[in-house]
C-alpha atoms as a PDB file:
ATOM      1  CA  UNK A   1      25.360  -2.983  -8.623  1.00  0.00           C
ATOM      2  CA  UNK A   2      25.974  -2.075  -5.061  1.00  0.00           C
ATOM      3  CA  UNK A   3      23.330  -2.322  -2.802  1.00  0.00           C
ATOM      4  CA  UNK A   4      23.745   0.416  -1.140  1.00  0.00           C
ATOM      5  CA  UNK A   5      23.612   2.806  -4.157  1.00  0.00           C
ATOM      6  CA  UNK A   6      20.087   1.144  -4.921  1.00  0.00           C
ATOM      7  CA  UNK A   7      17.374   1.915  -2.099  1.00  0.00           C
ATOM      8  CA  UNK A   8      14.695   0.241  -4.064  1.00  0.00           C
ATOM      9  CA  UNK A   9      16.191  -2.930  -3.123  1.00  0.00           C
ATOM     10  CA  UNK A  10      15.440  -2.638   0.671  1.00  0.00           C
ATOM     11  CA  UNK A  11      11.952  -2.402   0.227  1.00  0.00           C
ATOM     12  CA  UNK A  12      11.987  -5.199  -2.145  1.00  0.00           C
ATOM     13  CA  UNK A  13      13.705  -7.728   0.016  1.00  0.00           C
ATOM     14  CA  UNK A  14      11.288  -6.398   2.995  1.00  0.00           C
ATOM     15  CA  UNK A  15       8.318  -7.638   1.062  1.00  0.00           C
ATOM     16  CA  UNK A  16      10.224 -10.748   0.149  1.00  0.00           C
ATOM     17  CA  UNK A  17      11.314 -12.060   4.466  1.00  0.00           C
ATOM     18  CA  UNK A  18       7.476 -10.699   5.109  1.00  0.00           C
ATOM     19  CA  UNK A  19       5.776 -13.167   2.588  1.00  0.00           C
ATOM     20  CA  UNK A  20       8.094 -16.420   3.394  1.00  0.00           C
ATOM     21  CA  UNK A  21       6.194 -16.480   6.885  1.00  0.00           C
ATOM     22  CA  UNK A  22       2.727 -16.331   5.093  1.00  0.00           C
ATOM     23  CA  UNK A  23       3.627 -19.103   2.668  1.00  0.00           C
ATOM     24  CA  UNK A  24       5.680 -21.563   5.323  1.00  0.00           C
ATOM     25  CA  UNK A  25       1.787 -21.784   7.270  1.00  0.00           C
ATOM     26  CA  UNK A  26       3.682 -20.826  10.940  1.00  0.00           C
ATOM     27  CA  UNK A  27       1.828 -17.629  11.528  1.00  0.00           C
ATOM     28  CA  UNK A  28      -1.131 -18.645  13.210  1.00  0.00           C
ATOM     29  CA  UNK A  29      -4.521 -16.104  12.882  1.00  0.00           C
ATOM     30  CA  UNK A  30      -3.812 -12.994  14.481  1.00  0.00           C
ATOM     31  CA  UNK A  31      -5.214  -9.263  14.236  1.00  0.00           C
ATOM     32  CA  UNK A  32      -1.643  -7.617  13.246  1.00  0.00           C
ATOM     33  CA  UNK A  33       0.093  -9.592  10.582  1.00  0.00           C
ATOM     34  CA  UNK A  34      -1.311 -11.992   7.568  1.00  0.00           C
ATOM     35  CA  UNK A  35      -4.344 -11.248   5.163  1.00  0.00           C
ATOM     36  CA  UNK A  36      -7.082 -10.622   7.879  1.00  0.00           C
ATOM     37  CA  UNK A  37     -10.608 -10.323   6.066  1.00  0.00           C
ATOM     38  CA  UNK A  38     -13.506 -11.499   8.267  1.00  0.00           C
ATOM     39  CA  UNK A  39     -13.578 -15.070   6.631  1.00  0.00           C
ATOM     40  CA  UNK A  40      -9.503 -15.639   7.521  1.00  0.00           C
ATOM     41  CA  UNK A  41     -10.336 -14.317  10.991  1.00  0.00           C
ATOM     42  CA  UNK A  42     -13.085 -16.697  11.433  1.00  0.00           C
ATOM     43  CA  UNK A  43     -11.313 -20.031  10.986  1.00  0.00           C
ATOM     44  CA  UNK A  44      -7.994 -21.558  10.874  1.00  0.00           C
ATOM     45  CA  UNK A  45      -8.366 -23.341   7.514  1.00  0.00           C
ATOM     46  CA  UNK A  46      -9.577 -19.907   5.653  1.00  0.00           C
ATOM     47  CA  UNK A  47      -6.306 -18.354   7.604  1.00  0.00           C
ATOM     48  CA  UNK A  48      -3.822 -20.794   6.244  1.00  0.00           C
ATOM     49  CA  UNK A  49      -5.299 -21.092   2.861  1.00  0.00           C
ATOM     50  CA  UNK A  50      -5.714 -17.404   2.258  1.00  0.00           C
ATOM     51  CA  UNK A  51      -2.110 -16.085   4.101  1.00  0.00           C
ATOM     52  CA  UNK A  52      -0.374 -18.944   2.184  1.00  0.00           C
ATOM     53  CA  UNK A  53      -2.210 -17.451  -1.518  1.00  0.00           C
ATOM     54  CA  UNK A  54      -1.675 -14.103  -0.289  1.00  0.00           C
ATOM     55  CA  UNK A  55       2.411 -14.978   0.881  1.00  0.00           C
ATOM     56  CA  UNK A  56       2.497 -15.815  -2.840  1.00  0.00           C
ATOM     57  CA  UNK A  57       1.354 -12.673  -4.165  1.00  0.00           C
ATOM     58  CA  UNK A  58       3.409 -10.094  -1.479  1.00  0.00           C
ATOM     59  CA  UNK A  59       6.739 -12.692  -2.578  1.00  0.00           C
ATOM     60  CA  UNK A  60       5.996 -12.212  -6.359  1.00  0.00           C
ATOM     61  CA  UNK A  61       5.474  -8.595  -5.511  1.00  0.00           C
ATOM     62  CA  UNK A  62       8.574  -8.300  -3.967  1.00  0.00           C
ATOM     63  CA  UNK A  63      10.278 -10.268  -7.179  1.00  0.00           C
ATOM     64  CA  UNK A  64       8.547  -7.698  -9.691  1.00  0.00           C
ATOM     65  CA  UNK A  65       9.486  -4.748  -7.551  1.00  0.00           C
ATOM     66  CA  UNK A  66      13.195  -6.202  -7.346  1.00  0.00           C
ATOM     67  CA  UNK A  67      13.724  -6.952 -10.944  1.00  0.00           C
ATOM     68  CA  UNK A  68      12.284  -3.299 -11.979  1.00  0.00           C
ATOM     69  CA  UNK A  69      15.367  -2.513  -9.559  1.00  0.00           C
ATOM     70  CA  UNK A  70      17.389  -4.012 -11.207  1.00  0.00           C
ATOM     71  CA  UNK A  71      16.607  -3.150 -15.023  1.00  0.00           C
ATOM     72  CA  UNK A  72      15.940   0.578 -14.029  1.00  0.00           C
ATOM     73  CA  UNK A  73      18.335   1.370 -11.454  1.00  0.00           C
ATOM     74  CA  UNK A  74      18.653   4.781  -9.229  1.00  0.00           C
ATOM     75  CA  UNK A  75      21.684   6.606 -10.046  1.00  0.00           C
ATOM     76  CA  UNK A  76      22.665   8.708  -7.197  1.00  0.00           C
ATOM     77  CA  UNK A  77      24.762  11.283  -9.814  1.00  0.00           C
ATOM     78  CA  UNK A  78      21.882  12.133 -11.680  1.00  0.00           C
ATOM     79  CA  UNK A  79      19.926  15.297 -11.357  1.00  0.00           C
ATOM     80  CA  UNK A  80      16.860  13.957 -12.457  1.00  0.00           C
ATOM     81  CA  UNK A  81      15.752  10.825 -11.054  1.00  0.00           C
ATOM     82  CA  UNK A  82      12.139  11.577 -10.572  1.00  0.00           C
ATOM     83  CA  UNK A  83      11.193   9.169 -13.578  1.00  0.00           C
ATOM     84  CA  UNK A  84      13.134   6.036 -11.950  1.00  0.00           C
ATOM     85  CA  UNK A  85      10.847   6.624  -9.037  1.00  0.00           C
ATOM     86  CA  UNK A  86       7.600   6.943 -10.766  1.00  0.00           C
ATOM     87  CA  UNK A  87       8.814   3.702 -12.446  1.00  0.00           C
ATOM     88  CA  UNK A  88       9.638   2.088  -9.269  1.00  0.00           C
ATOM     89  CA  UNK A  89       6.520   3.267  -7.475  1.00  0.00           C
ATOM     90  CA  UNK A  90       4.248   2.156  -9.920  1.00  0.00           C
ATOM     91  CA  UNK A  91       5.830  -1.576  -9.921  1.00  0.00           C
ATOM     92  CA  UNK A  92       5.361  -1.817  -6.274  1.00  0.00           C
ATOM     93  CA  UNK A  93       1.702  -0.409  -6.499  1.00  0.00           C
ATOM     94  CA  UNK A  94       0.021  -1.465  -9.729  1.00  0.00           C
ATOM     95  CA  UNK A  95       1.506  -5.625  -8.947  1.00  0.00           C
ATOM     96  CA  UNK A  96       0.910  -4.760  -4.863  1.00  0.00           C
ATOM     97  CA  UNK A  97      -2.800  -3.526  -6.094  1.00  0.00           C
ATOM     98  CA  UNK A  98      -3.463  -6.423  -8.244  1.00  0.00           C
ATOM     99  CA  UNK A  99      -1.765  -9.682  -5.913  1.00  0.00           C
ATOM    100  CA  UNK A 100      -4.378  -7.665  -3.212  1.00  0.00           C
ATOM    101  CA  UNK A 101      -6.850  -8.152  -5.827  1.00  0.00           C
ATOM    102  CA  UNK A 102      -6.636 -11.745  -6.602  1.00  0.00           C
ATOM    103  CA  UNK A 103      -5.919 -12.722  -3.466  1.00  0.00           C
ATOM    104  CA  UNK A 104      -9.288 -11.479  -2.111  1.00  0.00           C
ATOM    105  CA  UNK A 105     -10.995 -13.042  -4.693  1.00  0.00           C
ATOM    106  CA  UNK A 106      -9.230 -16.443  -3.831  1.00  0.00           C
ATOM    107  CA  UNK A 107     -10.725 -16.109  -0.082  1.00  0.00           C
ATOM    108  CA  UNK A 108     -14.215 -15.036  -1.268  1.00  0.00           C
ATOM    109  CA  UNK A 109     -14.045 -18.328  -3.243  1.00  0.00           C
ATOM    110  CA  UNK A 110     -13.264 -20.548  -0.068  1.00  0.00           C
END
């Protein structure tokens, strides 16, 4: 498989270099990147606790989105391609949706 041929890699290994940040604990608290709720916002350990949960959930995102990549891939000769997206688009939103999900519920637990 040639990367090139297969877009829905890109946005996969986006997610991926965005989450290792998150996880590593060297983004301090900021109003433009991380998991910013009002409890992250308000102290450092809430930031650090609830980026590093929530750098787990974008990098297993990414890892979903990237294997559904890989098992159904876009084939650039074919007419009809529309049901490889749907597929694609509902890996990235339906495990996006629910690693949002849990990972609020982590931070109201703090």
């Amino acid at each position: 498989m040639i990367v090139s041929e297969q877009p829905f890699i890109v946005p996969a290994t986006i997610l991926f270099i965005i989450a290792i940040p998150l996880i590593i604990d060297i983004i301090p608290r900021n109003r433009l990147y991380g998991v910013r709720t009002l409890k992250t916002l308000s102290d450092d350990e809430y930031w650090y606790k609830g980026n590093r949960f929530g750098g787990w959930a974008i990098l297993i995102t990414s890892l979903i989105y990237m294997l559904t990549a890989i098992i159904f891939p876009y084939n650039k000769a074919s007419i009809d391609n529309f049901p490889v997206w749907q597929i694609h688009f509902g890996a990235l939103v339906v495990s996006l949706l629910a690693g949002l999900l849990i990972t609020g519920l982590y931070i109201k637990k703090l």
